[in-house]
C-alpha atoms as a PDB file:
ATOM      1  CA  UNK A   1       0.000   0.000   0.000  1.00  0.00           C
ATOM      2  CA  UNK A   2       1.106   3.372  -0.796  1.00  0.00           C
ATOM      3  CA  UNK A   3       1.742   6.164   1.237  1.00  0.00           C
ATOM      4  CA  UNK A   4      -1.309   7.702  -0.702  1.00  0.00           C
ATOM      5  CA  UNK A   5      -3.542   5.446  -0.091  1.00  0.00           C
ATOM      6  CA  UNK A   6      -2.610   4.950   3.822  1.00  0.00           C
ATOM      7  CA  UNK A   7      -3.206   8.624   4.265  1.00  0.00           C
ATOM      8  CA  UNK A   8      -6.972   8.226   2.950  1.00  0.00           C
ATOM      9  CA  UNK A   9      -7.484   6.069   6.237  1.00  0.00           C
ATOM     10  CA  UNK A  10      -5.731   8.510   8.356  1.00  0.00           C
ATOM     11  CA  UNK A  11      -7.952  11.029   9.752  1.00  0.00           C
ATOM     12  CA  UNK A  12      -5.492  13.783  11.366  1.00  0.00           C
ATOM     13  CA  UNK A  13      -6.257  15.702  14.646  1.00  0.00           C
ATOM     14  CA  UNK A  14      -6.480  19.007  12.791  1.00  0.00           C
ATOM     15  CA  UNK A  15      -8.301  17.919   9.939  1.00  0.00           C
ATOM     16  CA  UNK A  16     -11.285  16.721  12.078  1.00  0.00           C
ATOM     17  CA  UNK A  17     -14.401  18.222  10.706  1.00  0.00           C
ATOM     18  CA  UNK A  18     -17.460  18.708  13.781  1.00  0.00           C
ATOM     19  CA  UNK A  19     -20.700  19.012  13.632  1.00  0.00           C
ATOM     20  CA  UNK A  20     -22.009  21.281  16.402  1.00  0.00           C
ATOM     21  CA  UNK A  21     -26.138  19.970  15.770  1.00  0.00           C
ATOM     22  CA  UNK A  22     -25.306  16.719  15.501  1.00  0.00           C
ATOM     23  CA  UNK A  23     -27.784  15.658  18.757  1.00  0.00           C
ATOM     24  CA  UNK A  24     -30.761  16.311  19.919  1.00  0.00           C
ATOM     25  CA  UNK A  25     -29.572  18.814  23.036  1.00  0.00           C
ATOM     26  CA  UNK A  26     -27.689  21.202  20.235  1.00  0.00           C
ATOM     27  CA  UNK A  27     -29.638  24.098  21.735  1.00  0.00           C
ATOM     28  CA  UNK A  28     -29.820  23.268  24.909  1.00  0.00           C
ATOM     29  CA  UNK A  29     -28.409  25.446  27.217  1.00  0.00           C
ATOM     30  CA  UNK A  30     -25.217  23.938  28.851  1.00  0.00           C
ATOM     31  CA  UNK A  31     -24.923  21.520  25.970  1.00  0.00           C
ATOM     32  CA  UNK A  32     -25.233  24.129  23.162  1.00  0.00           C
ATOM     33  CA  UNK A  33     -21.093  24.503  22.433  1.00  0.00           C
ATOM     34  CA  UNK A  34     -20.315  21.084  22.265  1.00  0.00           C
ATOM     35  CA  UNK A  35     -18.778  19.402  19.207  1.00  0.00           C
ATOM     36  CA  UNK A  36     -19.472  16.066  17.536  1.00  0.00           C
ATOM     37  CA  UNK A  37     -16.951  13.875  15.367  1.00  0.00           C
ATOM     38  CA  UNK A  38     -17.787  10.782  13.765  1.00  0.00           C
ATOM     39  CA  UNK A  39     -14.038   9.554  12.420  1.00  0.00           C
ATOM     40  CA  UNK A  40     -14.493   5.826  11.528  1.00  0.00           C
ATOM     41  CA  UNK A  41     -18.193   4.400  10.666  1.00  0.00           C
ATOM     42  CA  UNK A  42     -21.329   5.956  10.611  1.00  0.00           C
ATOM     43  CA  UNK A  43     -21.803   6.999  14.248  1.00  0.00           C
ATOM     44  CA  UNK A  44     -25.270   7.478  16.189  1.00  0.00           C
ATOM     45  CA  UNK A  45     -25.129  11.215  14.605  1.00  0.00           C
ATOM     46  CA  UNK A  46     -29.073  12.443  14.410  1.00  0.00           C
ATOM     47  CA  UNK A  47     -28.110  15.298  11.836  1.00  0.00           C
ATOM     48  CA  UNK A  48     -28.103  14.940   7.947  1.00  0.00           C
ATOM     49  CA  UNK A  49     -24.904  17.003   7.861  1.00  0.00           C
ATOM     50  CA  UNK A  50     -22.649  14.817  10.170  1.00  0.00           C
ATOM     51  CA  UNK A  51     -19.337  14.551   8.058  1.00  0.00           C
ATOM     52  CA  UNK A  52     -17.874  11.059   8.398  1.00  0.00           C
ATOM     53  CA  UNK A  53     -14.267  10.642   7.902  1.00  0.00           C
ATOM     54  CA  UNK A  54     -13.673   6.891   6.990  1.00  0.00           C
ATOM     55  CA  UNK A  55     -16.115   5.123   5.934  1.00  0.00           C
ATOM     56  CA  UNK A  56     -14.947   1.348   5.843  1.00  0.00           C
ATOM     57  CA  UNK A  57     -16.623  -1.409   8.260  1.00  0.00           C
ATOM     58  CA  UNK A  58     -14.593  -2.221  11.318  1.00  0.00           C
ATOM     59  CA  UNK A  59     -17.137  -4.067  13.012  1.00  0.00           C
ATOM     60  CA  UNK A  60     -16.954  -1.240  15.630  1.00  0.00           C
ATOM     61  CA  UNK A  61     -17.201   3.092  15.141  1.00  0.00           C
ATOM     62  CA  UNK A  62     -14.594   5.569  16.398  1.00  0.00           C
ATOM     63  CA  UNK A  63     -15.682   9.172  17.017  1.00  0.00           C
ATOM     64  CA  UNK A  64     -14.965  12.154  19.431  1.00  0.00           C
ATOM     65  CA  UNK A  65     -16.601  14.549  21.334  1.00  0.00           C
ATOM     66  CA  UNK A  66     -14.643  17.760  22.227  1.00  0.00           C
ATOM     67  CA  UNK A  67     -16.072  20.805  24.617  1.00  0.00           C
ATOM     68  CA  UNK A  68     -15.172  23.766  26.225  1.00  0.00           C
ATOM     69  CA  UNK A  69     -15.100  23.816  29.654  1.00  0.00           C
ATOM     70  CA  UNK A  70     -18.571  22.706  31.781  1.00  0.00           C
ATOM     71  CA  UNK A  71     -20.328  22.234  28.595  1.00  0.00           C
ATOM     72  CA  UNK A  72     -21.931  18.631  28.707  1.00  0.00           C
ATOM     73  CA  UNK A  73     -23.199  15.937  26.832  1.00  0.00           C
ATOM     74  CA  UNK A  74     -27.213  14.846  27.659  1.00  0.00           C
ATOM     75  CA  UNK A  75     -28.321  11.832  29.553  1.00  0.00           C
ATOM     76  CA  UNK A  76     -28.662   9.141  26.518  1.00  0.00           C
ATOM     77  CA  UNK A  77     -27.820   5.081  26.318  1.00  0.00           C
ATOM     78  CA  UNK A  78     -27.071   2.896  23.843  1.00  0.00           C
ATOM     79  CA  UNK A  79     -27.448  -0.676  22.964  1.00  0.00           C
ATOM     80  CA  UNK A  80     -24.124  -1.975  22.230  1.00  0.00           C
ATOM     81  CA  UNK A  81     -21.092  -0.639  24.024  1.00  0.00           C
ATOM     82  CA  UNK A  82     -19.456   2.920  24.569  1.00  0.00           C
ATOM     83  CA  UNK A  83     -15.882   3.077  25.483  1.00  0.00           C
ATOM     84  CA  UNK A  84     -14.200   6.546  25.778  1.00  0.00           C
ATOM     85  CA  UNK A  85     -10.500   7.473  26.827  1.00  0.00           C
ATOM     86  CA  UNK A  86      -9.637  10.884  27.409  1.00  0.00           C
ATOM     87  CA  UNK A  87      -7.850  12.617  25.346  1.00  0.00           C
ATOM     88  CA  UNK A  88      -7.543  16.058  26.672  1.00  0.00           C
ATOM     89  CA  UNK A  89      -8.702  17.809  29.822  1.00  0.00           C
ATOM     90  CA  UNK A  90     -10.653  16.762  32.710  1.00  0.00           C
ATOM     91  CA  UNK A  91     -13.772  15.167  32.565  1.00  0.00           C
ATOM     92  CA  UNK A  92     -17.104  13.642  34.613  1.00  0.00           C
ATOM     93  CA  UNK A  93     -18.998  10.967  33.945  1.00  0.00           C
ATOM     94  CA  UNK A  94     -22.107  10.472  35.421  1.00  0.00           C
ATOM     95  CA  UNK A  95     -25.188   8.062  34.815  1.00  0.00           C
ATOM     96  CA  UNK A  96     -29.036   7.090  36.325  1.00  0.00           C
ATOM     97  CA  UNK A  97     -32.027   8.794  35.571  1.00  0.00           C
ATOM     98  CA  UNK A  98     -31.136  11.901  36.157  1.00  0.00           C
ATOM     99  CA  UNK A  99     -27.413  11.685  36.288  1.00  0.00           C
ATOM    100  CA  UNK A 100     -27.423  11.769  39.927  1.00  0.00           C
ATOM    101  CA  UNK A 101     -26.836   7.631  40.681  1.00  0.00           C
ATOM    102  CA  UNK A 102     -23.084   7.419  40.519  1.00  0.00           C
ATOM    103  CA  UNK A 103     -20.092   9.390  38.400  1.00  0.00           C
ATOM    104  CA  UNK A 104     -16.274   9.373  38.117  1.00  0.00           C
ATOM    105  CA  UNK A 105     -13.843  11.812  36.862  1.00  0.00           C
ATOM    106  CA  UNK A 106     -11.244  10.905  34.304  1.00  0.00           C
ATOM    107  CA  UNK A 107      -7.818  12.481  33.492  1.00  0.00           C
ATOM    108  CA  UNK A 108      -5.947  12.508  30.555  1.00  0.00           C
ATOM    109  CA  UNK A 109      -5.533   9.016  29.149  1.00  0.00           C
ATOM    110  CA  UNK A 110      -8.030   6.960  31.520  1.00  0.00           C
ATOM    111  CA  UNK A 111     -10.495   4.861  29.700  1.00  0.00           C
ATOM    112  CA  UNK A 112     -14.431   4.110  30.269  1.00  0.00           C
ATOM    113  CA  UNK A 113     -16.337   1.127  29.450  1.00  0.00           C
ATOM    114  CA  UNK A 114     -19.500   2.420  30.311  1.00  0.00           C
ATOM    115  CA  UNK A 115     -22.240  -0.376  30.745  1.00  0.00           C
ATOM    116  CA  UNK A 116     -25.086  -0.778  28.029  1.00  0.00           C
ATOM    117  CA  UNK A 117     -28.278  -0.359  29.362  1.00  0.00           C
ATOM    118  CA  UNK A 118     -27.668   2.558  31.763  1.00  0.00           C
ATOM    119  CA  UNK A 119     -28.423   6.886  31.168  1.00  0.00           C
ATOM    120  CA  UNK A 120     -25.442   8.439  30.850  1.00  0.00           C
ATOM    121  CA  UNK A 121     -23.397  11.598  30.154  1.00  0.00           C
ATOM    122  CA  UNK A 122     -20.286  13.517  30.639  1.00  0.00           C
ATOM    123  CA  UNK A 123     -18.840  17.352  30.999  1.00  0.00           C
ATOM    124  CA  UNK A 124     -15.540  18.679  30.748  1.00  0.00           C
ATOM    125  CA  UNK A 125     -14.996  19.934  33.730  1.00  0.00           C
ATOM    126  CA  UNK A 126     -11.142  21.354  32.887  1.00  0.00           C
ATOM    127  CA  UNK A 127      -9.956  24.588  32.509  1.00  0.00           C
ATOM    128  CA  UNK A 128      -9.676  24.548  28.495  1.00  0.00           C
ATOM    129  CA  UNK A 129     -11.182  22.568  25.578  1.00  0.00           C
ATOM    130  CA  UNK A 130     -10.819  19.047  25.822  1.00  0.00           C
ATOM    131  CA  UNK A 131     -11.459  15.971  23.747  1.00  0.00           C
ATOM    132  CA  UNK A 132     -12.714  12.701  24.288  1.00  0.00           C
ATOM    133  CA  UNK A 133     -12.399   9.660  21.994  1.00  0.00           C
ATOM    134  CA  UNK A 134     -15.081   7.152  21.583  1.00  0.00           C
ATOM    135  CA  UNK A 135     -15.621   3.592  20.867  1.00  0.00           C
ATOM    136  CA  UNK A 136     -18.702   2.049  19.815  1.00  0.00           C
ATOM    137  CA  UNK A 137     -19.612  -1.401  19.287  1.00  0.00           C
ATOM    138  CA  UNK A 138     -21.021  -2.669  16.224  1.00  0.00           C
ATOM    139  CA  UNK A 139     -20.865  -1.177  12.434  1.00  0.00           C
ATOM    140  CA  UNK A 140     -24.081   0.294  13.101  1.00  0.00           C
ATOM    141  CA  UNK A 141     -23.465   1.592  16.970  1.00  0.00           C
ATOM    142  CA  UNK A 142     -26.950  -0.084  17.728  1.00  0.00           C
ATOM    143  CA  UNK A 143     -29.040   1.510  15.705  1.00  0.00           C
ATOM    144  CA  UNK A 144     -28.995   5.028  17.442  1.00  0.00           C
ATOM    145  CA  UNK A 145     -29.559   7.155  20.834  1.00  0.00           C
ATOM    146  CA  UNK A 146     -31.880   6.349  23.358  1.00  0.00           C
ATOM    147  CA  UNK A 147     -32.220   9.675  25.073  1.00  0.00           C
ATOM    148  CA  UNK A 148     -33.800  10.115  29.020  1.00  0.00           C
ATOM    149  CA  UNK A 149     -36.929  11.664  28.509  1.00  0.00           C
ATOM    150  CA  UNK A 150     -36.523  14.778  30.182  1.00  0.00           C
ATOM    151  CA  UNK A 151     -33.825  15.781  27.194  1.00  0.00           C
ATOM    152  CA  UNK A 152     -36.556  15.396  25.008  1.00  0.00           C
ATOM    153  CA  UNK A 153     -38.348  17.428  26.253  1.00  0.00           C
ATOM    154  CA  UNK A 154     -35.893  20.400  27.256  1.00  0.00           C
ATOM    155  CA  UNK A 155     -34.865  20.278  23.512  1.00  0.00           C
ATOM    156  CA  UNK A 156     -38.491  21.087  21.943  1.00  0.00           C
ATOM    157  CA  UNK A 157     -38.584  24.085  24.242  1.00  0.00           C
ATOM    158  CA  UNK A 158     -35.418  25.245  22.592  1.00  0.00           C
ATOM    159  CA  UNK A 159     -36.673  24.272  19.077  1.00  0.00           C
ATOM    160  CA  UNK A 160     -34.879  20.886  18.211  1.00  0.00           C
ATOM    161  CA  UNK A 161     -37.621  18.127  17.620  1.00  0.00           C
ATOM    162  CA  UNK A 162     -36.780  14.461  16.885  1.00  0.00           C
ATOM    163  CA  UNK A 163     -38.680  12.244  15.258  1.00  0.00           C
ATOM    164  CA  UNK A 164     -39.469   8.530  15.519  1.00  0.00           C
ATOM    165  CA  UNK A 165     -37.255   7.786  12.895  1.00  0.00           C
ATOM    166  CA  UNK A 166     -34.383   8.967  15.217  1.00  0.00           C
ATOM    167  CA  UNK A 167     -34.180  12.155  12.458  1.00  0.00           C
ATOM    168  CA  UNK A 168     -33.844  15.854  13.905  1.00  0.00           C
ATOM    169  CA  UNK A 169     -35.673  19.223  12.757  1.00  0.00           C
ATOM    170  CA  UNK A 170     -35.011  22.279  13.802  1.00  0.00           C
ATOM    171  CA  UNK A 171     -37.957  24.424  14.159  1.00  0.00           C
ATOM    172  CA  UNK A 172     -35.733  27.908  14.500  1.00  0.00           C
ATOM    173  CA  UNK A 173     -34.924  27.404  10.964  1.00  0.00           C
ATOM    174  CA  UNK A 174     -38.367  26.506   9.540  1.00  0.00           C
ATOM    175  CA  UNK A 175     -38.198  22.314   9.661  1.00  0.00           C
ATOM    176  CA  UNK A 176     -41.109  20.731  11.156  1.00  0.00           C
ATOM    177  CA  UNK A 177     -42.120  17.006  11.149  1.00  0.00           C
ATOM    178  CA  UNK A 178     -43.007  15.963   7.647  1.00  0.00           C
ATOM    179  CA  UNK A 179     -46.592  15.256   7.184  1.00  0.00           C
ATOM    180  CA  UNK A 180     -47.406  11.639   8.817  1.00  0.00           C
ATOM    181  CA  UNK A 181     -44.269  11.386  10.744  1.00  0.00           C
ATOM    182  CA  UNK A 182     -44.445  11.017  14.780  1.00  0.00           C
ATOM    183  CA  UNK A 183     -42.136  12.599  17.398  1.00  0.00           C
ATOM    184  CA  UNK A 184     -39.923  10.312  19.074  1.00  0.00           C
ATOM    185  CA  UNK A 185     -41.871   9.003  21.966  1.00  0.00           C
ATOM    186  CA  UNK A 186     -40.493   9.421  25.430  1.00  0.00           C
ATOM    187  CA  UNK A 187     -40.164   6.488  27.634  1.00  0.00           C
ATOM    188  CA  UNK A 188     -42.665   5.196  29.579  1.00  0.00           C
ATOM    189  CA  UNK A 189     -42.242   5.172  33.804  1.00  0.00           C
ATOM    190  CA  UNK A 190     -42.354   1.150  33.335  1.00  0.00           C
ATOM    191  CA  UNK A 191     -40.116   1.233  30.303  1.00  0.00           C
ATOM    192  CA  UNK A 192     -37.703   3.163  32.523  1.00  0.00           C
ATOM    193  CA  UNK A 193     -37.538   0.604  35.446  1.00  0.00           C
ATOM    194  CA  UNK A 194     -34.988  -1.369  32.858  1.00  0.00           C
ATOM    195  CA  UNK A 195     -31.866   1.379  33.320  1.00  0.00           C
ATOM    196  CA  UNK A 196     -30.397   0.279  36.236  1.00  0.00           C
ATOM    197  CA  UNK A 197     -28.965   2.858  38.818  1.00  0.00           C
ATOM    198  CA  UNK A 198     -25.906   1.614  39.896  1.00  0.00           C
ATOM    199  CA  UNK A 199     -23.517   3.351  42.109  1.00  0.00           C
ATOM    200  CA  UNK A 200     -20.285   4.444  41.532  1.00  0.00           C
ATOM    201  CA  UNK A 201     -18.673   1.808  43.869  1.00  0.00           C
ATOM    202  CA  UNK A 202     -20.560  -0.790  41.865  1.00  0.00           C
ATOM    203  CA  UNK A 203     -19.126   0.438  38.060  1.00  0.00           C
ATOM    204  CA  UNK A 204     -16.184   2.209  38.759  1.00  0.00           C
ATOM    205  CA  UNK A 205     -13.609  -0.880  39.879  1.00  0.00           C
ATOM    206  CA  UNK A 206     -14.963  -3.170  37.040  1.00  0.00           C
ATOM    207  CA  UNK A 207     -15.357  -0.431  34.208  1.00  0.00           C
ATOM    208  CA  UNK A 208     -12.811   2.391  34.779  1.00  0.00           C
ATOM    209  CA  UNK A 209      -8.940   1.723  34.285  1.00  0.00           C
ATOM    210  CA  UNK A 210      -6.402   4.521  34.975  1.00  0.00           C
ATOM    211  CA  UNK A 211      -3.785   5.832  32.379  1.00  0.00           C
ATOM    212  CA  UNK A 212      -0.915   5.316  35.291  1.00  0.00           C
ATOM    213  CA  UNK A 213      -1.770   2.123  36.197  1.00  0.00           C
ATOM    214  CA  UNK A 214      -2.073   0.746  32.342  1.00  0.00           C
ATOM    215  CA  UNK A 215       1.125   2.125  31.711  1.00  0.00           C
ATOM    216  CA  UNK A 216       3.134  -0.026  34.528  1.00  0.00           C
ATOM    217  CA  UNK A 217       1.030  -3.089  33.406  1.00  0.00           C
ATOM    218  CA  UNK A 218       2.305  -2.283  30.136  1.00  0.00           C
ATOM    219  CA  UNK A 219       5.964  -2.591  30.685  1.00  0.00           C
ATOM    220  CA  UNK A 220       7.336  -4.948  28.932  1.00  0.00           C
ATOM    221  CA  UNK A 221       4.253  -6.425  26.784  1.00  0.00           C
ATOM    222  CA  UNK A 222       1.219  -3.922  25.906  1.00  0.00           C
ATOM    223  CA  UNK A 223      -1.570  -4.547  28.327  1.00  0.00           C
ATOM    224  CA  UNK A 224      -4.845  -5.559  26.976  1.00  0.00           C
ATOM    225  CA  UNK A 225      -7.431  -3.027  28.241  1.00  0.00           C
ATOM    226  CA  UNK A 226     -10.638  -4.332  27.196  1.00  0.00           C
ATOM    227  CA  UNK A 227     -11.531  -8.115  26.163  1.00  0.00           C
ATOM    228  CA  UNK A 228     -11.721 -11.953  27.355  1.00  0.00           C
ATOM    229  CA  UNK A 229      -8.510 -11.747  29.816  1.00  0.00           C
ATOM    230  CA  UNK A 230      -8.370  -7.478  29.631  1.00  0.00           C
ATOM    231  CA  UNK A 231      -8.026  -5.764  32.368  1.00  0.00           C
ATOM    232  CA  UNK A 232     -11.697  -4.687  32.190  1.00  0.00           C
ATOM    233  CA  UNK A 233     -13.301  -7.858  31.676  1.00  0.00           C
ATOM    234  CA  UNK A 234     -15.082  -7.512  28.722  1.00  0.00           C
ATOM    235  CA  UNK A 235     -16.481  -8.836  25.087  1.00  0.00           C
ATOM    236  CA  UNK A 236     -17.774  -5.928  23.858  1.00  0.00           C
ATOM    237  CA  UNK A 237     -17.124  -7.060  19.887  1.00  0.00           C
ATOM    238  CA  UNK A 238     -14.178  -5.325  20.229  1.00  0.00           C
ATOM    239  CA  UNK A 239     -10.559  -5.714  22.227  1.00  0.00           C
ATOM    240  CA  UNK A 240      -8.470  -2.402  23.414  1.00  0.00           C
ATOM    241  CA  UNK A 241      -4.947  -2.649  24.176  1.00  0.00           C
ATOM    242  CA  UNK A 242      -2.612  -0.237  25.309  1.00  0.00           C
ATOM    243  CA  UNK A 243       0.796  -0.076  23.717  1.00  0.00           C
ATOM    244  CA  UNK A 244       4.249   2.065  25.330  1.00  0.00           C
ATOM    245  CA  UNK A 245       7.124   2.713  24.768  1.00  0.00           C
ATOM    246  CA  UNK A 246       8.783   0.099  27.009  1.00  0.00           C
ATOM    247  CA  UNK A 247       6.265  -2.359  24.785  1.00  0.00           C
ATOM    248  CA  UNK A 248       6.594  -1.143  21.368  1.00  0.00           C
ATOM    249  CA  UNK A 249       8.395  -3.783  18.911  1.00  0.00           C
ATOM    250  CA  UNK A 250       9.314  -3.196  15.259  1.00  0.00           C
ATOM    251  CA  UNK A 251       8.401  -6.839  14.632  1.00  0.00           C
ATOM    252  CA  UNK A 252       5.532  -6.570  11.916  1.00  0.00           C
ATOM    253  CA  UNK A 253       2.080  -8.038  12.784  1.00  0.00           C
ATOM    254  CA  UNK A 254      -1.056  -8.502  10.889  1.00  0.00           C
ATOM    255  CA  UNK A 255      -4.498  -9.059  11.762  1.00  0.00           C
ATOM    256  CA  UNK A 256      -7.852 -10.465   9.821  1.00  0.00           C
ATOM    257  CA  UNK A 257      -9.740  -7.529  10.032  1.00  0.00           C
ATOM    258  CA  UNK A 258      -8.967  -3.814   9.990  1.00  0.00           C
ATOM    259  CA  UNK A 259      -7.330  -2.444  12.959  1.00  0.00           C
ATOM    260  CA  UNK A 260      -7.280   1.050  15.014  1.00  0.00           C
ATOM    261  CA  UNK A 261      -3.995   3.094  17.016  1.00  0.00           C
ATOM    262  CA  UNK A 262      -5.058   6.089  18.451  1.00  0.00           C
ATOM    263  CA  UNK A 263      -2.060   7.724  20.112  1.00  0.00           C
ATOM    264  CA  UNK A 264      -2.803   9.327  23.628  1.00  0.00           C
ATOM    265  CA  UNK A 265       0.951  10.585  24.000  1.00  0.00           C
ATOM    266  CA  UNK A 266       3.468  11.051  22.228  1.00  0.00           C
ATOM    267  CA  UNK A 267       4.409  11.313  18.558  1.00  0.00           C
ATOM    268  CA  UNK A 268       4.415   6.905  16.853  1.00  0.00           C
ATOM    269  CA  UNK A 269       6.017   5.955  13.609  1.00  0.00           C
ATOM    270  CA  UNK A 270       3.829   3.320  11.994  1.00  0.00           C
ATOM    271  CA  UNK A 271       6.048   1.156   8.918  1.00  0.00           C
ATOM    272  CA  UNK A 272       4.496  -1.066   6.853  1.00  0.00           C
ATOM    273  CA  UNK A 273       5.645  -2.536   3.360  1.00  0.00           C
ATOM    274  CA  UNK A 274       5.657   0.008   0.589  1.00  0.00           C
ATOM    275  CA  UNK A 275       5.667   3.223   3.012  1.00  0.00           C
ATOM    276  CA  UNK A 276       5.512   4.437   6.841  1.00  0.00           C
ATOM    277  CA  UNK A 277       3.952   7.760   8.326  1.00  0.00           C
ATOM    278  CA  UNK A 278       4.001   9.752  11.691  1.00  0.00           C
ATOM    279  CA  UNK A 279       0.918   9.788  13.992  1.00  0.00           C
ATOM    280  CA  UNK A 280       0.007  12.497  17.006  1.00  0.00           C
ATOM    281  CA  UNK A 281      -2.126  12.205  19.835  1.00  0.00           C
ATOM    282  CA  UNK A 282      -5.699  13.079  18.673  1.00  0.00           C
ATOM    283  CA  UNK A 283      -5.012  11.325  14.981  1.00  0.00           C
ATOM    284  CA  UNK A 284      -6.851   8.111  14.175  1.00  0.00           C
ATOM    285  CA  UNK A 285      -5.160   5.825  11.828  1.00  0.00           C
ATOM    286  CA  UNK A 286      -7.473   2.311  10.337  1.00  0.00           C
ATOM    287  CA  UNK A 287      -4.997  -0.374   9.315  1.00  0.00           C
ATOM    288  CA  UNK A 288      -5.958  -2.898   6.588  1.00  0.00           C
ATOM    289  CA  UNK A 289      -6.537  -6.048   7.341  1.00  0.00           C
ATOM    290  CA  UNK A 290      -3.643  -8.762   6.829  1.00  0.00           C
ATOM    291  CA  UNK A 291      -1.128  -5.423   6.210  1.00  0.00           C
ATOM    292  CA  UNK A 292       1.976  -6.148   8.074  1.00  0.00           C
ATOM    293  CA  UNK A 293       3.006  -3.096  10.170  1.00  0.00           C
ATOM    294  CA  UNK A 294       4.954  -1.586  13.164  1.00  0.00           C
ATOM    295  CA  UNK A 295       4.627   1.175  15.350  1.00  0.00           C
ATOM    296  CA  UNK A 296       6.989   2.166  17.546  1.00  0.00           C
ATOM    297  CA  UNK A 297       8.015   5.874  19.238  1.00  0.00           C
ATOM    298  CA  UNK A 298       9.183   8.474  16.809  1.00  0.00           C
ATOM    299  CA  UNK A 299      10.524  10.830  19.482  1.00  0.00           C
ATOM    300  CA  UNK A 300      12.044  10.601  22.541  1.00  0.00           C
ATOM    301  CA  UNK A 301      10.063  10.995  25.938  1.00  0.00           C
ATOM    302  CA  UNK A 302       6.532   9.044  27.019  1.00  0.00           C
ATOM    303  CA  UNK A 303       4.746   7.271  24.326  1.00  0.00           C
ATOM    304  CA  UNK A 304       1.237   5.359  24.451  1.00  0.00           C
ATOM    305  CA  UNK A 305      -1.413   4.664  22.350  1.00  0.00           C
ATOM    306  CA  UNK A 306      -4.661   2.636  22.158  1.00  0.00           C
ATOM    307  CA  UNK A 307      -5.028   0.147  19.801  1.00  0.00           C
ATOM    308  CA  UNK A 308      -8.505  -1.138  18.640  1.00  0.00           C
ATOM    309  CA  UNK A 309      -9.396  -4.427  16.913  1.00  0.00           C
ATOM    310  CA  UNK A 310     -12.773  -6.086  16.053  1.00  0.00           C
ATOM    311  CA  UNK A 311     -13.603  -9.534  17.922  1.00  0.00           C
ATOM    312  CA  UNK A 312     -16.634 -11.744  17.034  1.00  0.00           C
ATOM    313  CA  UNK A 313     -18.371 -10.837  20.176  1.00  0.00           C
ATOM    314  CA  UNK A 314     -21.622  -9.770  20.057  1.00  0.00           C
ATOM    315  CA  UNK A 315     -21.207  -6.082  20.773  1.00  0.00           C
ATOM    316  CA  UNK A 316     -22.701  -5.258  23.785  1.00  0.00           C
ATOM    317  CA  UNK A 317     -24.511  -6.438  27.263  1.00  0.00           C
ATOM    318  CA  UNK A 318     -26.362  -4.736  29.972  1.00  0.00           C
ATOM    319  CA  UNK A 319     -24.991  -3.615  32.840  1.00  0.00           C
ATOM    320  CA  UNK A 320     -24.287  -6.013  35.847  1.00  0.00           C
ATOM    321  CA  UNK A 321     -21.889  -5.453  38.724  1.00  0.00           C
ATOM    322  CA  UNK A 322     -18.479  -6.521  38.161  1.00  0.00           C
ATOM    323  CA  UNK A 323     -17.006 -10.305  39.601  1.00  0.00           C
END
């Protein structure tokens, strides 16, 4: 593969494109600055004008969410799994209802494997813009947002509408539900006895893994984060490890599907036959299946970076208190 044609499935940090309507809470005060990315897959965007970077099945999506500081993202769920690392800044997490059941704060590089089946959201809670990077599981991230009701309904007071079809319109600029097309419903009180409300000392130790503490598991091989013997127990329908500098090798490997690095620090040279190429923290680069490539540090201080690789799991499983 040419150096031409890797850079096609390399989506840079400053070449990111957002989308700034690209949920339902786009107008909603405290949620209005945010900015949506949808890098590898479709996403669970609910706007027509959601740019997607690479658009190749991985049997999982990448995207990003970056915001200024104590702008947040809207109590939602989704069906298969949602695994964010931080990129940048200082964020919460929180989850229930109405966000009040349990929440954690993440630093730069800590990862999330937030349960299916539970409300959640987040807020930068730093002193400049940050960015978080997201996993999701499945090509089709499970078929789209389910949002808590009362985010429903904050957003039609502020002119966003979304319709059963999981489609948005945006009644400050003249778009109303088509003619025969229903609003999304909200939720039901019995419908809402299925999100569990677990507390934070019942997700936390079985969901949340720490930057610092990956990086001394990580040594002298790279630690697997996420999957069957991960350090977060999980089969998600995809498997996260985290590679270092101590557990970098210029030995070539291949997989059977396309693979993911996402550098969190540092600056990595990736080599593969035919060409090689420089990645930052922030840039998302989708290998090709059964390529042979490296990637090791290109500079000289700390190095890590996530790498992400699709498993025949079936993406996804409700929420249930960790062994």
């Amino acid at each position: 593969m040419t150096p031409q044609e890797m850079e096609a499935r390399i989506v840079r940090y400053g070449e990111l494109r957002p989308c700034r309507t690209a949920f339902i809470d786009a107008h909603t005060p405290g949620s209005d600055r945010k900015e949506n990315f949808t890098i590898i897959g479709g996403g669970v965007s609910e706007a027509a004008d959601q740019h997607v970077h690479i658009n190749i099945p991985h049997g999982f999506n990448i995207g990003a969410a970056g915001q200024p500081p104590f702008c947040r993202n809207s109590l939602h769920s989704h069906r298969t799994a949602e695994v964010f690392f931080v990129l940048s800044g200082r964020w919460r997490f929180f989850w229930g209802r109405w966000g009040n059941a349990g929440s954690v704060v993440l630093e730069e590089g800590d990862i999330f494997n937030i349960p299916t089946g539970i409300f959640r959201g987040f807020e930068n809670i730093g002193t400049d813009y940050g960015m978080i990077m997201a996993i999701l599981g499945g090509d089709d991230a499970g078929g789209g947002v389910i949002w808590a009701p009362q985010v429903i309904e904050d957003a039609q007071t502020h002119g966003l509408v979304l319709s059963e079809k999981g489609k948005l319109y945006d009644t400050k600029k003249g778009e109303h539900l088509p003619e025969g097309v229903k609003p999304m419903p909200l939720l039901s009180e019995e419908e809402l006895t299925a999100f569990p409300e677990p507390a934070a000392a019942d997700v936390v130790p079985g969901y949340v893994a720490r930057y610092w503490d990956l990086v001394a598991l990580a040594d002298r091989t790279p630690v697997t984060v996420i999957g069957k013997e991960g350090v977060l127990r999980d089969r998600p329908g995809f498997e996260v490890q985290l590679v270092t500098r101590s557990s970098a090798t210029q030995t070539p490997h291949s997989h059977d599907r396309p693979s993911v690095l996402m550098p969190v620090r540092g600056h990595w040279r990736v080599t593969w036959p035919g060409g090689e190429t420089v990645l930052a923290p922030g840039d998302t680069m989708s290998v090709p299946d059964n390529l042979a490539h490296s990637a090791v540090p290109a500079m000289t201080g700390e190095a890590a970076l996530y790498h992400v690789v699709g498993t025949d799991d079936r993406p996804g499983s409700t929420w249930k208190p960790a062994a």
